[in-house]
C-alpha atoms as a PDB file:
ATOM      1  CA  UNK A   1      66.235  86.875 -23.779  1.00  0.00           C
ATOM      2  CA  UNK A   2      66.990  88.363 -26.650  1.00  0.00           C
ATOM      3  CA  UNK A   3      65.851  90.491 -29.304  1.00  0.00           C
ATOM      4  CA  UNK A   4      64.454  88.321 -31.888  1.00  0.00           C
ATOM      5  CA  UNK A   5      63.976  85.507 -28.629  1.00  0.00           C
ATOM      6  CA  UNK A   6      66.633  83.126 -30.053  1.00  0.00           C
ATOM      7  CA  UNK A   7      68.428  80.965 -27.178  1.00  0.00           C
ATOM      8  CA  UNK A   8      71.132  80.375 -29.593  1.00  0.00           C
ATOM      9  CA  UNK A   9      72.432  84.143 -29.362  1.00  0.00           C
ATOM     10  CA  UNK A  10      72.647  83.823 -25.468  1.00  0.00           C
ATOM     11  CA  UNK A  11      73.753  80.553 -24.613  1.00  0.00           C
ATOM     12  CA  UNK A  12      75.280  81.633 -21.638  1.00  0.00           C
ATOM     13  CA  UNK A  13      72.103  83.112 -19.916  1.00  0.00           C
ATOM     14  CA  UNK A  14      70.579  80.055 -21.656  1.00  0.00           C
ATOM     15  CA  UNK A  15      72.578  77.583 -19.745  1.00  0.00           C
ATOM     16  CA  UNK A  16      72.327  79.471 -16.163  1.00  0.00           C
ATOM     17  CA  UNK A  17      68.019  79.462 -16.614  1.00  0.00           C
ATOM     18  CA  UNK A  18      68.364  75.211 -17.790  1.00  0.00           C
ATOM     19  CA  UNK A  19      70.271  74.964 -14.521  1.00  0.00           C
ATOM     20  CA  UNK A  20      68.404  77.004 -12.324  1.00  0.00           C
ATOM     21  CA  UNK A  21      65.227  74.906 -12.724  1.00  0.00           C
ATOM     22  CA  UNK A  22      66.496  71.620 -13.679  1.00  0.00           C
ATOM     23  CA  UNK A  23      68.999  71.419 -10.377  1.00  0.00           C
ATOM     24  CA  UNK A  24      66.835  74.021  -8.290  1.00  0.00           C
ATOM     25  CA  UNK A  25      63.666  73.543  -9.356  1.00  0.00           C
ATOM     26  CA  UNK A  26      62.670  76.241 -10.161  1.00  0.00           C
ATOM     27  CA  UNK A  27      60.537  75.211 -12.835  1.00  0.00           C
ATOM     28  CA  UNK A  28      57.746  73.895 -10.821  1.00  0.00           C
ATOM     29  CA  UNK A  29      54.406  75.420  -9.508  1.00  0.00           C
ATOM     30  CA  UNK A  30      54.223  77.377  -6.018  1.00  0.00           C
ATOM     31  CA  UNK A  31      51.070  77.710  -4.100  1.00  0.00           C
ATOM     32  CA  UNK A  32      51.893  81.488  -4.123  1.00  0.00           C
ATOM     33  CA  UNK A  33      54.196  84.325  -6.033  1.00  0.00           C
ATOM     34  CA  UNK A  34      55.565  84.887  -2.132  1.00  0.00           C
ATOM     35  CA  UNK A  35      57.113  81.241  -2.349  1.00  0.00           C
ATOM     36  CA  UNK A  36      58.079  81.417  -5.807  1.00  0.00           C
ATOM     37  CA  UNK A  37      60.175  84.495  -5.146  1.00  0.00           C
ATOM     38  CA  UNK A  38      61.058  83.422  -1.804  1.00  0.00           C
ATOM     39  CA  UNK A  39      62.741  80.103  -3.736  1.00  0.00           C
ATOM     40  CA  UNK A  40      63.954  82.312  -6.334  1.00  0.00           C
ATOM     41  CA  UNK A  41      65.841  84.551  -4.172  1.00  0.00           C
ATOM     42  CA  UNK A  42      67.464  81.402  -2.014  1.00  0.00           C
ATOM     43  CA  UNK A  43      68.301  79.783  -5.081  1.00  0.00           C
ATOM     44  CA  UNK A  44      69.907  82.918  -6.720  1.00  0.00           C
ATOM     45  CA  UNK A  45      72.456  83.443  -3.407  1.00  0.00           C
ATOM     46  CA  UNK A  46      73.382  79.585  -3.150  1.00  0.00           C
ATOM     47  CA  UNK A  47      74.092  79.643  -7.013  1.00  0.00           C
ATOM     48  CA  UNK A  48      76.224  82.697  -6.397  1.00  0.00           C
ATOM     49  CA  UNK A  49      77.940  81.379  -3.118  1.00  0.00           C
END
């Protein structure tokens, strides 16, 4: 995010969150913050690999 929390200025960063929880899902609820970083984590190495 930036400074004065403007998406425009980091469109990049932008684009990689709108994809990370629109094709991950990522943007739904977890029972627990154990599964949310556990699906975080997955999701972060398959998007890298």
């Amino acid at each position: 995010m930036t400074e004065s929390y403007d998406p425009y200025q980091n469109a990049v960063a932008e684009r990689v969150n709108g994809i990370l929880k629109q094709e991950f899902y990522l943007g739904a609820s977890f029972m627990t913050v154990a599964d949310a970083k556990k699906k975080a984590t997955w999701t972060i190495g398959v998007y890298n690999n």
